[in-house]
Protein backbone atom coordinates (compact mmCIF):
# COMPACT_ATOMS: atom_id res chain seq x y z
CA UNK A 1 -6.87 1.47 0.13
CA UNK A 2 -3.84 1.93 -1.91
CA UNK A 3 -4.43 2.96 -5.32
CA UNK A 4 -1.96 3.23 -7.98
CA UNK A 5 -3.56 3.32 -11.30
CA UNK A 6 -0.48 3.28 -13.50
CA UNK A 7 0.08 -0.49 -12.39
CA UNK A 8 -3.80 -1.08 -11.89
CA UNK A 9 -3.04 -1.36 -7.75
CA UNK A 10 -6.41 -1.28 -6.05
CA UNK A 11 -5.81 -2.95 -2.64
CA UNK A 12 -7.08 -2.69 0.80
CA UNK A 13 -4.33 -1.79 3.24
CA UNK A 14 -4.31 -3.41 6.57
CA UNK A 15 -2.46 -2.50 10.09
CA UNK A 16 0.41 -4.86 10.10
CA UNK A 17 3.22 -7.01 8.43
CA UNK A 18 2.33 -10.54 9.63
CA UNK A 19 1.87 -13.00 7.20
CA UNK A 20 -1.95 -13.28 8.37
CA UNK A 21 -2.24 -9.71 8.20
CA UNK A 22 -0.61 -9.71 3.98
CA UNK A 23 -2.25 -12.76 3.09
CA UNK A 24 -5.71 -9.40 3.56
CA UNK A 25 -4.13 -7.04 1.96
CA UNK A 26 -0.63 -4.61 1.67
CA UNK A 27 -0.01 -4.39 5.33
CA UNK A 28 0.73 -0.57 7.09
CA UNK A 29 4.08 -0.94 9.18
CA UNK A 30 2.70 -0.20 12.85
CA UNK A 31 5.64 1.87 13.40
CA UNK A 32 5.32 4.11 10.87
CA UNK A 33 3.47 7.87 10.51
CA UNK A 34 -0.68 6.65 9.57
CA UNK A 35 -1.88 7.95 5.86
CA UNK A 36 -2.07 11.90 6.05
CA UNK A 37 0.00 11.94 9.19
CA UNK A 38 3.37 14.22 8.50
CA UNK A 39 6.06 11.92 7.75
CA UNK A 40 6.64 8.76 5.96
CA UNK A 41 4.29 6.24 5.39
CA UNK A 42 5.63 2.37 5.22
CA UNK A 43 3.47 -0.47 3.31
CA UNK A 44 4.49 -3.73 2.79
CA UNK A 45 3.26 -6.38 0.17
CA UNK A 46 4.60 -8.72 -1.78
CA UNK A 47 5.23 -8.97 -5.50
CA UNK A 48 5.14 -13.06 -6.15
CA UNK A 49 2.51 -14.09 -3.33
CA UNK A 50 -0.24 -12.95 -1.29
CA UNK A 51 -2.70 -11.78 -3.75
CA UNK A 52 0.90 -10.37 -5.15
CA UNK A 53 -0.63 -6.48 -5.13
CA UNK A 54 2.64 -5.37 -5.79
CA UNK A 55 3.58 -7.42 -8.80
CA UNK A 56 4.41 -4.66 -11.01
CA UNK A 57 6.18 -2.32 -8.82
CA UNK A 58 9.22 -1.70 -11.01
CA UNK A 59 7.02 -0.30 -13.93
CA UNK A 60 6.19 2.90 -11.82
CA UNK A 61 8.22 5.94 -12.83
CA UNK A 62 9.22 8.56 -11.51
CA UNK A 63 5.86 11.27 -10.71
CA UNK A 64 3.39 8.18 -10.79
CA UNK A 65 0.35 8.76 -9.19
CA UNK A 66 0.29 6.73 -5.25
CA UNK A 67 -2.89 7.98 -3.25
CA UNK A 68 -3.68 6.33 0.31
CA UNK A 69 -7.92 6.69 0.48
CA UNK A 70 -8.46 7.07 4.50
CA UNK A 71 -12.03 7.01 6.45
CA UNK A 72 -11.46 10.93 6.08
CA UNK A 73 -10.44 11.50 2.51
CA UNK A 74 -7.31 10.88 0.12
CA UNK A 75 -3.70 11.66 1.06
């Protein structure tokens, strides 16, 4: 799940960028370091379709709150 509360983002995060895979959920770029893994972590959704998780995107500021929960805790 991502979770930012300062836009009210709750959404499950899937492995993948297909459309099938965002039409679920933000999607995890497969090429990318996995939640809690050292380095950055990619997630795609959109902002106009696909359950539109990421809709209010430009309201975050700067020290905003992002937390990834994993199977094995929060990162």
């Amino acid at each position: 799940m991502i979770v930012i509360p300062a836009i009210d983002v709750d959404v499950v995060v899937v492995e993948g960028t297909t459309p099938s895979a965002l039409r679920a959920g933000a999607g995890h770029y497969p090429d990318t370091p996995l939640p809690c893994e050292i380095g950055n972590v990619a997630i795609a959704g959109h902002r106009t379709t696909y359950g539109r998780p990421f809709h209010n995107l430009d309201l975050l500021k700067v020290g905003d709150r992002i937390t990834l929960e994993t199977p094995i805790g929060p990162c």
